[in-house]
PDB file of N, CA and C in Angstrom:
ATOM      1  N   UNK A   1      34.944  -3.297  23.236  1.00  0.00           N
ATOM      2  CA  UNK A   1      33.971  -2.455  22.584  1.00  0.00           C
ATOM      3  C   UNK A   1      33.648  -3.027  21.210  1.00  0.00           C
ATOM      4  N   UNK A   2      32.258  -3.442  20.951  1.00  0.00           N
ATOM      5  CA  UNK A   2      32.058  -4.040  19.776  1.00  0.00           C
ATOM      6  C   UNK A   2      31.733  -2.325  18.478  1.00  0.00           C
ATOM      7  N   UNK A   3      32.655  -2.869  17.233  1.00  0.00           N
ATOM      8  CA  UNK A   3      32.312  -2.086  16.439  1.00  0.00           C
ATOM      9  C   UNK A   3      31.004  -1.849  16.083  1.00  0.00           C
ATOM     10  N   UNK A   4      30.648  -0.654  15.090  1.00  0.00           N
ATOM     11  CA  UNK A   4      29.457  -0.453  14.913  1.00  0.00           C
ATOM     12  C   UNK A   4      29.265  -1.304  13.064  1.00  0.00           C
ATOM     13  N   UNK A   5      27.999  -2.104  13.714  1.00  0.00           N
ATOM     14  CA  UNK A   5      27.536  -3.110  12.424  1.00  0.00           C
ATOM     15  C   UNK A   5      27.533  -2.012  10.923  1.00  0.00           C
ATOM     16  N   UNK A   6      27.966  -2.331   9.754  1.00  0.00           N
ATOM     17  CA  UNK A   6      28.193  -1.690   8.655  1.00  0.00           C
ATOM     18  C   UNK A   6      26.935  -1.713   7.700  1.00  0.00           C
ATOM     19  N   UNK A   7      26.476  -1.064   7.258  1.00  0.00           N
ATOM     20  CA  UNK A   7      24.901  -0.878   6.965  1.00  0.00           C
ATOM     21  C   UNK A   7      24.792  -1.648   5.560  1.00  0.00           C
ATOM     22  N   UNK A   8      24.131  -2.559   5.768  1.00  0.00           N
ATOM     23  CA  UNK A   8      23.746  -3.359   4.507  1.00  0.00           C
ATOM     24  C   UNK A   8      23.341  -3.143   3.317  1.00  0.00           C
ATOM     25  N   UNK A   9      23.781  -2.799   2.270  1.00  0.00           N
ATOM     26  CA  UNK A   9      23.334  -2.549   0.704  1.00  0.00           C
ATOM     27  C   UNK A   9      22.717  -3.862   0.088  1.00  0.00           C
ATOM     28  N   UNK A  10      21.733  -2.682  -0.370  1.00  0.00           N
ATOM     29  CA  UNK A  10      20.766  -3.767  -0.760  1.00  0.00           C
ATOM     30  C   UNK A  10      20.283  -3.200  -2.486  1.00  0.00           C
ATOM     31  N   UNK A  11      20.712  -4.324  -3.418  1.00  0.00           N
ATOM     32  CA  UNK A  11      20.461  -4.030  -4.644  1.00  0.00           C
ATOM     33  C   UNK A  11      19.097  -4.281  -5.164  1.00  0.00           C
ATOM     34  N   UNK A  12      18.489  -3.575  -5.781  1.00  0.00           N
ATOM     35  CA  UNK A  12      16.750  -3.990  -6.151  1.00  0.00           C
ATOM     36  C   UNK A  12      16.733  -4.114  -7.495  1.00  0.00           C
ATOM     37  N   UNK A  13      16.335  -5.148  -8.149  1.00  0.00           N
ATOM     38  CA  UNK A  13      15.932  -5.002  -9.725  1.00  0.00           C
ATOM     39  C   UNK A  13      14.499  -4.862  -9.758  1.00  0.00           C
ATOM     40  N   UNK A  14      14.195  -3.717 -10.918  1.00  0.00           N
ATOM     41  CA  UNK A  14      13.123  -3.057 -11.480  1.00  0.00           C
ATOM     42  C   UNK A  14      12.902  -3.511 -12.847  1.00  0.00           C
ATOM     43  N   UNK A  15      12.455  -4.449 -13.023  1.00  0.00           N
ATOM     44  CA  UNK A  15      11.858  -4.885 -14.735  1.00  0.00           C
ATOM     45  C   UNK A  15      11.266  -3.907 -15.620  1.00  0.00           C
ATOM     46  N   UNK A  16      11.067  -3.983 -16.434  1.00  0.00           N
ATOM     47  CA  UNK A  16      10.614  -2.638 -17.778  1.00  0.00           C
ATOM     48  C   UNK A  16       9.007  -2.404 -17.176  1.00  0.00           C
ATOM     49  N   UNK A  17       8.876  -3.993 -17.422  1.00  0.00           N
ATOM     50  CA  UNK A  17       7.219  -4.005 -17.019  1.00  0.00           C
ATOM     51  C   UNK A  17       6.619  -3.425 -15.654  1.00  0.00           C
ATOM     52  N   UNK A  18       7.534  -3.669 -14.696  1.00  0.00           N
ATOM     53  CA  UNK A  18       6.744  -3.318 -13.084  1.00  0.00           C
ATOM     54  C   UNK A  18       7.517  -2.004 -13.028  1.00  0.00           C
ATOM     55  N   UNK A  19       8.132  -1.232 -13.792  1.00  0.00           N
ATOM     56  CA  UNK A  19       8.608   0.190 -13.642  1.00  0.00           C
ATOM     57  C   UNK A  19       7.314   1.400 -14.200  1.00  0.00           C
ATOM     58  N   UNK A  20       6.897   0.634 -14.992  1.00  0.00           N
ATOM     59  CA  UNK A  20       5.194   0.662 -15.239  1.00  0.00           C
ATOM     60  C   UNK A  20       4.229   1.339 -14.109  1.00  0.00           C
ATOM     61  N   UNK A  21       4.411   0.086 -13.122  1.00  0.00           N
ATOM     62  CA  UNK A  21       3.518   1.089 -12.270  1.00  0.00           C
ATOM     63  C   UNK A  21       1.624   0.021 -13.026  1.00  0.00           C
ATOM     64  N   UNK A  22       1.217   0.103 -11.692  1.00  0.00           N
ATOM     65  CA  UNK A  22      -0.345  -0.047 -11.814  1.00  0.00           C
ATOM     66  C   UNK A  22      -1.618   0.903 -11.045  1.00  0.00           C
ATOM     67  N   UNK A  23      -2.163   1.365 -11.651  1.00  0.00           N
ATOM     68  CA  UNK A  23      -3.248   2.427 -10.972  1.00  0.00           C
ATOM     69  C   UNK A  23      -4.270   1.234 -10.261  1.00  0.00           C
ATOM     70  N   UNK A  24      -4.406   1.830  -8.819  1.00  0.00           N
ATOM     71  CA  UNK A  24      -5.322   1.089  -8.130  1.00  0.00           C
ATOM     72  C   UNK A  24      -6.198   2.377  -7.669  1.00  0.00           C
ATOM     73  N   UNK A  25      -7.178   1.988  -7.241  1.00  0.00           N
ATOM     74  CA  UNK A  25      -8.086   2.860  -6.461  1.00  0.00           C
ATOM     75  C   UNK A  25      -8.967   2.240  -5.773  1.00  0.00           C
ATOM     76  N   UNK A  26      -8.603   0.583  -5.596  1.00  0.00           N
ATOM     77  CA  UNK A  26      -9.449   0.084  -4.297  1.00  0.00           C
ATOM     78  C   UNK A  26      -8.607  -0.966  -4.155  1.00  0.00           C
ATOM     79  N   UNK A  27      -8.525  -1.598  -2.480  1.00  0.00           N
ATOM     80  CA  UNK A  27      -7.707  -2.261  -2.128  1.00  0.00           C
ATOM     81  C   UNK A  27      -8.388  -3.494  -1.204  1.00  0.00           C
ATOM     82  N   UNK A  28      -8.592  -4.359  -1.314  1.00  0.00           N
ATOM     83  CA  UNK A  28      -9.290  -5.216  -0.564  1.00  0.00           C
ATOM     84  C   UNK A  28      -8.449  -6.092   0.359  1.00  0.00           C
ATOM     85  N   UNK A  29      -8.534  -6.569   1.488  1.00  0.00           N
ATOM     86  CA  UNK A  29      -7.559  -6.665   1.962  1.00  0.00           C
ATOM     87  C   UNK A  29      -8.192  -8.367   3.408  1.00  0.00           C
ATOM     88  N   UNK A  30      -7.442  -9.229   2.902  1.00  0.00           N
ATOM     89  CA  UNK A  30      -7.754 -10.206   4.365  1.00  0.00           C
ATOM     90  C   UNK A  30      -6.696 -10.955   4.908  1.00  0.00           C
ATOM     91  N   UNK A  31      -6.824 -11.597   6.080  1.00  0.00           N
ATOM     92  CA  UNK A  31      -6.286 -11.454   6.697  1.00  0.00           C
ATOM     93  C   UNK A  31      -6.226 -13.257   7.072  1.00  0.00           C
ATOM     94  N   UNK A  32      -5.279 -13.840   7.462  1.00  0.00           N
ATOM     95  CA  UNK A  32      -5.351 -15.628   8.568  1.00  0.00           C
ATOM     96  C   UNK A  32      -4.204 -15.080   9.764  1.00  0.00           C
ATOM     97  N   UNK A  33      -4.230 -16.142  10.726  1.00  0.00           N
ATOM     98  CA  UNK A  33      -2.811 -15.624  11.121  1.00  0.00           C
ATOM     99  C   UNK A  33      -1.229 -15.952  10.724  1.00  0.00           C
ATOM    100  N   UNK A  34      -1.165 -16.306   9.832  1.00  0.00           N
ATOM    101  CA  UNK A  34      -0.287 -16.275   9.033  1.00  0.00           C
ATOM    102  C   UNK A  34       0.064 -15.192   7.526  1.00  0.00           C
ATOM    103  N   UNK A  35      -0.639 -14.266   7.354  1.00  0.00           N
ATOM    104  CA  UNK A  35      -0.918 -13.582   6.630  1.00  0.00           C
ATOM    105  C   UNK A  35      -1.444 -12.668   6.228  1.00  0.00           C
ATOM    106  N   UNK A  36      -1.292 -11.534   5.824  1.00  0.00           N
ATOM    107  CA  UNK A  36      -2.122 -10.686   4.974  1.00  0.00           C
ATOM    108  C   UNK A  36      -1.736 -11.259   3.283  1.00  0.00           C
ATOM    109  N   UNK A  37      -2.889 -11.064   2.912  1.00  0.00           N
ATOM    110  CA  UNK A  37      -3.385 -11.137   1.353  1.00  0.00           C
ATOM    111  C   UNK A  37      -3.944  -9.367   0.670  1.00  0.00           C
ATOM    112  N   UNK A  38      -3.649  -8.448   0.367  1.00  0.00           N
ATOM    113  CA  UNK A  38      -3.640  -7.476  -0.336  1.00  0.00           C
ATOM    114  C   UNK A  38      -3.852  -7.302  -1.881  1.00  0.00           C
ATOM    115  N   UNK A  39      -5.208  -7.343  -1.943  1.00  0.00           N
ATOM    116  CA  UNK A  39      -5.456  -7.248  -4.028  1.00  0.00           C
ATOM    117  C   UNK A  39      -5.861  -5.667  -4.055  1.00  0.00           C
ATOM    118  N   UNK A  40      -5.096  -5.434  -5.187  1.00  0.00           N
ATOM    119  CA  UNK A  40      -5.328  -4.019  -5.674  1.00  0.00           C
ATOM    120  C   UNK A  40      -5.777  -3.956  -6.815  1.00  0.00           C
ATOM    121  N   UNK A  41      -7.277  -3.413  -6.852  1.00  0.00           N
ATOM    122  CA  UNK A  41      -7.928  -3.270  -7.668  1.00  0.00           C
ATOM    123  C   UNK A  41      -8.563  -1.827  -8.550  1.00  0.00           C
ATOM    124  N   UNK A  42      -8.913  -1.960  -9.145  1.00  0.00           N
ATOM    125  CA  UNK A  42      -9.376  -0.560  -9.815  1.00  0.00           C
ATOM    126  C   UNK A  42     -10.877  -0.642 -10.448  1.00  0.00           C
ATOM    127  N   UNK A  43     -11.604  -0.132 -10.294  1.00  0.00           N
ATOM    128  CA  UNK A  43     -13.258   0.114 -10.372  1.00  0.00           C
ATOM    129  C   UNK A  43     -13.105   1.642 -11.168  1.00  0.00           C
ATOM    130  N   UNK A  44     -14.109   1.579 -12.034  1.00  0.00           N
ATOM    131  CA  UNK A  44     -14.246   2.281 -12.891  1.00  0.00           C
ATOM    132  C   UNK A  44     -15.883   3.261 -12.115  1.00  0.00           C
ATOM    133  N   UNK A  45     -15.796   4.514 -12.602  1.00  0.00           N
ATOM    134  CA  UNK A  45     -17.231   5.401 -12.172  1.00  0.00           C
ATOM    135  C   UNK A  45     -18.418   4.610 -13.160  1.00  0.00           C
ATOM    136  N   UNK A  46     -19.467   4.024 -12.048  1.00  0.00           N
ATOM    137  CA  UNK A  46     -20.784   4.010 -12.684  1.00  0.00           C
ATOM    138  C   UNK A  46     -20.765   2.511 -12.712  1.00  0.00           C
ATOM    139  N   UNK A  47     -19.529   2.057 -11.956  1.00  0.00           N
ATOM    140  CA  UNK A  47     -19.485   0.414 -12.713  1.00  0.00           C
ATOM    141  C   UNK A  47     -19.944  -0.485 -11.604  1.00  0.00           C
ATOM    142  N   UNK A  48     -20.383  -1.384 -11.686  1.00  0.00           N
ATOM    143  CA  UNK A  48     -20.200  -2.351 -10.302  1.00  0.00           C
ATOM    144  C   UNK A  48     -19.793  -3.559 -10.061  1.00  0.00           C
ATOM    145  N   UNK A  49     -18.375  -3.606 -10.945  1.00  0.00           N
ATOM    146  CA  UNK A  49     -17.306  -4.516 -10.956  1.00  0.00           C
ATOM    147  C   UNK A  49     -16.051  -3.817 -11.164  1.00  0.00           C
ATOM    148  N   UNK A  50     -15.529  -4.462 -10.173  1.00  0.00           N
ATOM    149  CA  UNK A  50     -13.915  -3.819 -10.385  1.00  0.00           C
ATOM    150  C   UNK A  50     -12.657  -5.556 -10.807  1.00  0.00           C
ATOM    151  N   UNK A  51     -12.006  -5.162 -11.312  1.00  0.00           N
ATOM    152  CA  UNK A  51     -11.124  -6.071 -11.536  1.00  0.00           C
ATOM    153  C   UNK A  51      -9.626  -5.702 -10.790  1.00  0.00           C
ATOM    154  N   UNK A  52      -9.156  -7.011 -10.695  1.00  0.00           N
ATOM    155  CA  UNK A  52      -7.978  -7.235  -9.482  1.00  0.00           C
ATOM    156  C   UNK A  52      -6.923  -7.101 -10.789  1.00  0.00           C
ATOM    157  N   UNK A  53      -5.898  -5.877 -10.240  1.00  0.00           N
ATOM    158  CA  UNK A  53      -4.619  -5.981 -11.186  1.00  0.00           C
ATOM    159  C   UNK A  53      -3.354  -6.715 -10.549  1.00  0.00           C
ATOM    160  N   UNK A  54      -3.248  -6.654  -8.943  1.00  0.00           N
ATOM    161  CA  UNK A  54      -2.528  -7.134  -8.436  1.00  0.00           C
ATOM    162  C   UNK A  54      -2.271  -7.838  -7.261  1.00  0.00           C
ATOM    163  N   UNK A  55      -2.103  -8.764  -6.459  1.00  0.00           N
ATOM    164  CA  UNK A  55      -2.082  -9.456  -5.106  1.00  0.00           C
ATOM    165  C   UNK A  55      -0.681  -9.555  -5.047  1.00  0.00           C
ATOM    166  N   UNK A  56      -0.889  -8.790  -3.742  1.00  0.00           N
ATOM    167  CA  UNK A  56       0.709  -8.713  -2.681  1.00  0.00           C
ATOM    168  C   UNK A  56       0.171  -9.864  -1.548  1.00  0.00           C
ATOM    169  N   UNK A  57       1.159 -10.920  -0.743  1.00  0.00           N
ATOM    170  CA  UNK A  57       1.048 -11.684  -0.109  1.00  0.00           C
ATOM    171  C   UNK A  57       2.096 -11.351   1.164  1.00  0.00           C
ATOM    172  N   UNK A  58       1.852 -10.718   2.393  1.00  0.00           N
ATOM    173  CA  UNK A  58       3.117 -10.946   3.340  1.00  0.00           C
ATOM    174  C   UNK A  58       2.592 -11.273   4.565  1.00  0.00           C
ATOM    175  N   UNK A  59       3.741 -11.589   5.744  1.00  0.00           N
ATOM    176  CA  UNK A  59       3.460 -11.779   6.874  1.00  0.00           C
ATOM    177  C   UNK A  59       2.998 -10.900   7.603  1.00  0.00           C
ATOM    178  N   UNK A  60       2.569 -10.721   8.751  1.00  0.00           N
ATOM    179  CA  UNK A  60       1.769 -10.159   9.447  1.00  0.00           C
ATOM    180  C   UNK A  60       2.761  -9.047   9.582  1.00  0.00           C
ATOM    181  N   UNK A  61       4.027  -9.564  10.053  1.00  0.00           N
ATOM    182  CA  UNK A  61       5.439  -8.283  10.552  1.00  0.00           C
ATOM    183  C   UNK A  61       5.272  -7.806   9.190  1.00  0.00           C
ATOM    184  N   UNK A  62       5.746  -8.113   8.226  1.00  0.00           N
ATOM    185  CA  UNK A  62       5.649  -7.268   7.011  1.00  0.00           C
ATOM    186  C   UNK A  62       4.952  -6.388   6.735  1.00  0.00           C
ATOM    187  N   UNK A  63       3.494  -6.627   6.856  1.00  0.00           N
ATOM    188  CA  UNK A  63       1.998  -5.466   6.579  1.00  0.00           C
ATOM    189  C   UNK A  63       2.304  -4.388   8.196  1.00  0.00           C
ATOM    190  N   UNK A  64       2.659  -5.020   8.846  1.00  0.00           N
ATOM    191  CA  UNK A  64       3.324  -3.864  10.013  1.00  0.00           C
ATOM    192  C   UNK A  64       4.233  -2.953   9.510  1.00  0.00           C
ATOM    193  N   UNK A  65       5.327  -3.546   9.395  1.00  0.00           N
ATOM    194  CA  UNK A  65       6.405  -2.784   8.751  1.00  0.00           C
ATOM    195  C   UNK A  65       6.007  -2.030   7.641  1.00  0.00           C
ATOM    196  N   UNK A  66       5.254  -2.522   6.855  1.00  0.00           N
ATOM    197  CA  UNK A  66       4.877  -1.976   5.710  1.00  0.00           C
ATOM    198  C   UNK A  66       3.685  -0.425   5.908  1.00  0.00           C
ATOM    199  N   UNK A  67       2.852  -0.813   6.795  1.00  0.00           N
ATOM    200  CA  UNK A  67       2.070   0.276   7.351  1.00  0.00           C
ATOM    201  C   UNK A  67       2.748   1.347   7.920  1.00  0.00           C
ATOM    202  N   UNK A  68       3.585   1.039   8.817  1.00  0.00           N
ATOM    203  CA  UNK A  68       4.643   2.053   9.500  1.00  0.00           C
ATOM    204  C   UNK A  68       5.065   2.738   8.576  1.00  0.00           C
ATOM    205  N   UNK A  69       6.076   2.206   7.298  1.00  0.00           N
ATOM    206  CA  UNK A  69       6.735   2.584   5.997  1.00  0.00           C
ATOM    207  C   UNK A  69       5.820   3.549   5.542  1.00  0.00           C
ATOM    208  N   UNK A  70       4.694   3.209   5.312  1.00  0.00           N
ATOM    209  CA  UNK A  70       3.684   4.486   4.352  1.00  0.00           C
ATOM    210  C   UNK A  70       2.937   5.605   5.722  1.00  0.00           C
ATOM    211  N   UNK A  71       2.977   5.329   6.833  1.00  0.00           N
ATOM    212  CA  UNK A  71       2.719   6.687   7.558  1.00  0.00           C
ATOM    213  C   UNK A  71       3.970   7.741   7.613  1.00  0.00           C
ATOM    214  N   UNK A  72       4.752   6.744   7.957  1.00  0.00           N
ATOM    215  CA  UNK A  72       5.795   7.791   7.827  1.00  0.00           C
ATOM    216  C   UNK A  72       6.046   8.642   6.614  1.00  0.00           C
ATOM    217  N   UNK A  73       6.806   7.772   5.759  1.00  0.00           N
ATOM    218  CA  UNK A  73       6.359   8.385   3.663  1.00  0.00           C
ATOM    219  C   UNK A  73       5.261   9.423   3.837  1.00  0.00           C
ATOM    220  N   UNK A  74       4.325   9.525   4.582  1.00  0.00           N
ATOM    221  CA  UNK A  74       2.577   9.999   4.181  1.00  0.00           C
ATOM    222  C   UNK A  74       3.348  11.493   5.363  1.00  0.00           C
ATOM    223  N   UNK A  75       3.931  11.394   6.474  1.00  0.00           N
ATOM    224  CA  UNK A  75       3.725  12.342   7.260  1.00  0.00           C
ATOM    225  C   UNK A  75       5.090  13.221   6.308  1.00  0.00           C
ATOM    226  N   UNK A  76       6.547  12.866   5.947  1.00  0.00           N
ATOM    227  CA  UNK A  76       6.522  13.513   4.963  1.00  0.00           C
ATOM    228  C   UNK A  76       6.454  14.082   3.989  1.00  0.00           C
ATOM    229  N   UNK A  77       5.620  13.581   3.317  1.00  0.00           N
ATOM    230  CA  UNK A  77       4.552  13.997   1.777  1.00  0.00           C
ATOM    231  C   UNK A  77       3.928  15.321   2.407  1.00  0.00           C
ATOM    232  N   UNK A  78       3.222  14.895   3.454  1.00  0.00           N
ATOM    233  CA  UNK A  78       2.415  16.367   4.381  1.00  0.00           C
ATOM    234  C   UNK A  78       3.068  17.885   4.483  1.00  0.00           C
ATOM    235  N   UNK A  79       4.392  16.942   5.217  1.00  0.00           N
ATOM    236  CA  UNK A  79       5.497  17.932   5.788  1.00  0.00           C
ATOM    237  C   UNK A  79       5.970  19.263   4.183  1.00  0.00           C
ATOM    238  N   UNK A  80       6.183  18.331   3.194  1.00  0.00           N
ATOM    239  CA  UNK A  80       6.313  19.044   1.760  1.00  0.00           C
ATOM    240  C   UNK A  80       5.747  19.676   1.130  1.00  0.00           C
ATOM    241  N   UNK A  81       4.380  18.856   1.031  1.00  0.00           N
ATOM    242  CA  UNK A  81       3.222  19.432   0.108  1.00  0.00           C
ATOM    243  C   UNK A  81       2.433  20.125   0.818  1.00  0.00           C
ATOM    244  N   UNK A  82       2.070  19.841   1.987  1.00  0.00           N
ATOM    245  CA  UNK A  82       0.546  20.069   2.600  1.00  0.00           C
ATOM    246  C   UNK A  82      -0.101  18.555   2.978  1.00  0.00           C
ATOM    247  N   UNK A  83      -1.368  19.275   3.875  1.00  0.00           N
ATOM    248  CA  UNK A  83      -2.320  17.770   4.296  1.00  0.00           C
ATOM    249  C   UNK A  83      -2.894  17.621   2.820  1.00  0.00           C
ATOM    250  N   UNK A  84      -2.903  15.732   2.612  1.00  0.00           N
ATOM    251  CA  UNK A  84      -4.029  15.488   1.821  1.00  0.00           C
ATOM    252  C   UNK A  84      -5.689  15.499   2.501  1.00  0.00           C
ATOM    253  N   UNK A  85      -5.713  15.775   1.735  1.00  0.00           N
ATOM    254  CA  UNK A  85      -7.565  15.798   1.758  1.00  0.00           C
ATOM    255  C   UNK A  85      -7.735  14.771   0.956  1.00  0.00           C
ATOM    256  N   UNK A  86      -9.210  13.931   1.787  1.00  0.00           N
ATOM    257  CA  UNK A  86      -9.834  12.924   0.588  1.00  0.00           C
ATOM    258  C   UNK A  86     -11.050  12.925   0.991  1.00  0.00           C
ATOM    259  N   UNK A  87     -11.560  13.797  -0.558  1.00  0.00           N
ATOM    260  CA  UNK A  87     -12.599  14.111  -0.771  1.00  0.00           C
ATOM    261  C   UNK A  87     -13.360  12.715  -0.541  1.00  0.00           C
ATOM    262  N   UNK A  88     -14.999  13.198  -0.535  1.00  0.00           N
ATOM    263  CA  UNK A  88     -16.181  12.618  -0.092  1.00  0.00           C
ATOM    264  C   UNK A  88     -16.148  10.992   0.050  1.00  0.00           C
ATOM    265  N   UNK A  89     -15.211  10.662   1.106  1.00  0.00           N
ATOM    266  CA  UNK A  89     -15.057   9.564   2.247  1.00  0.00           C
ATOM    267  C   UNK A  89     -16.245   9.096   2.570  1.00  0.00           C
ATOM    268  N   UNK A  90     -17.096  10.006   2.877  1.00  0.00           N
ATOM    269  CA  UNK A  90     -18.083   9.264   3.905  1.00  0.00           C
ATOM    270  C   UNK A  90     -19.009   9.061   3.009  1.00  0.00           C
ATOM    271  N   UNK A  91     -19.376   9.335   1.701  1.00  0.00           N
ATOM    272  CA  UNK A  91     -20.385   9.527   0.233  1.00  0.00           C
ATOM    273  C   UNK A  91     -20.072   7.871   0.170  1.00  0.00           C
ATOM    274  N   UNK A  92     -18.826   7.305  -0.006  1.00  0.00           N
ATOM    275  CA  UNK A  92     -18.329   6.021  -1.025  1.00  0.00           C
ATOM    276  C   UNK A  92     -17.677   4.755   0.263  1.00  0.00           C
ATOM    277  N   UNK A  93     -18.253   3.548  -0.507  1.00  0.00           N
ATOM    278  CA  UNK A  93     -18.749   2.762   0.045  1.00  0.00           C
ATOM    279  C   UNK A  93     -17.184   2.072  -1.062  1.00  0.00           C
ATOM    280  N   UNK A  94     -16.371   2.483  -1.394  1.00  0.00           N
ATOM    281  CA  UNK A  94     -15.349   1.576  -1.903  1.00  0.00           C
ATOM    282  C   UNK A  94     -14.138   2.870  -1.678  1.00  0.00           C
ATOM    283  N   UNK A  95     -12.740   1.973  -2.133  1.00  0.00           N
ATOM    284  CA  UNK A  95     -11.318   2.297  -2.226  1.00  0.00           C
ATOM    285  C   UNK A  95     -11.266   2.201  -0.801  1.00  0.00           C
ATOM    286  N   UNK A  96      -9.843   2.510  -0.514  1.00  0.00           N
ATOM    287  CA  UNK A  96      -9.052   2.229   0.204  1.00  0.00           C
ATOM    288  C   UNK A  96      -9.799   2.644   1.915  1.00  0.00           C
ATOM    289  N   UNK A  97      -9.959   1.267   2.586  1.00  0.00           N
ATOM    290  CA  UNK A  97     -10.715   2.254   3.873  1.00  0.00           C
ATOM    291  C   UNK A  97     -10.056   1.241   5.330  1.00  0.00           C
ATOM    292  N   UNK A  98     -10.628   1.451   6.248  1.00  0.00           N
ATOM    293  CA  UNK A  98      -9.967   0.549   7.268  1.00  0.00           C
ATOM    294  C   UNK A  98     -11.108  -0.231   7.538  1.00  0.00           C
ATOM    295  N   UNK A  99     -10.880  -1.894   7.948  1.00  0.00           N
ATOM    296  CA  UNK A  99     -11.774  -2.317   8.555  1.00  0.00           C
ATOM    297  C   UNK A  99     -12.593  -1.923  10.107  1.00  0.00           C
ATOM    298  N   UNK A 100     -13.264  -1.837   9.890  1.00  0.00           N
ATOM    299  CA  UNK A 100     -13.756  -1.858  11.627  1.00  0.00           C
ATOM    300  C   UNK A 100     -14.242  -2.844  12.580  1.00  0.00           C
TER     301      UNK A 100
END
């Protein structure tokens, strides 16, 4: 009978600066098959330039894993708070949307 594997600890360092935190409100997002590329950007009302604060780079399993990670996170946020609502979606032609 093989024992049961012992659950891996995993230590994370948080710098002063990235404990910070960056406000995004649009996310542009492409794709090779080797990759997703993810820039998070923020656009200002009235403007029609937004500037890139940040680019995340992972593998395809990663942006999987990573998608999975935030539905789940998202279905208990729901479970706590309530459904989010996001207001006038179909009005705006930017932030965060899915390709089709």
């Amino acid at each position: 009978m093989d024992p049961k594997p012992q659950p891996r600890q995993l230590n994370v360092e948080l710098g002063a600066a990235e404990s910070e935190g960056i406000y995004s409100n649009l996310a542009l997002i492409a794709t090779s098959p080797q990759e997703f590329v993810i820039d998070f950007a923020r656009i200002m009302p009235g403007r029609d330039k937004a500037k890139v604060y940040s680019r995340v780079i992972m593998t395809p399993g990663h942006a999987k894993m990573l998608s999975t990670a935030l539905e789940d996170n998202i279905k208990k946020y729901e479970n706590q708070f309530g459904p989010i609502k996001i207001v006038g979606q179909e009005d705006k032609n930017i932030g965060f949307r899915q390709e089709k």
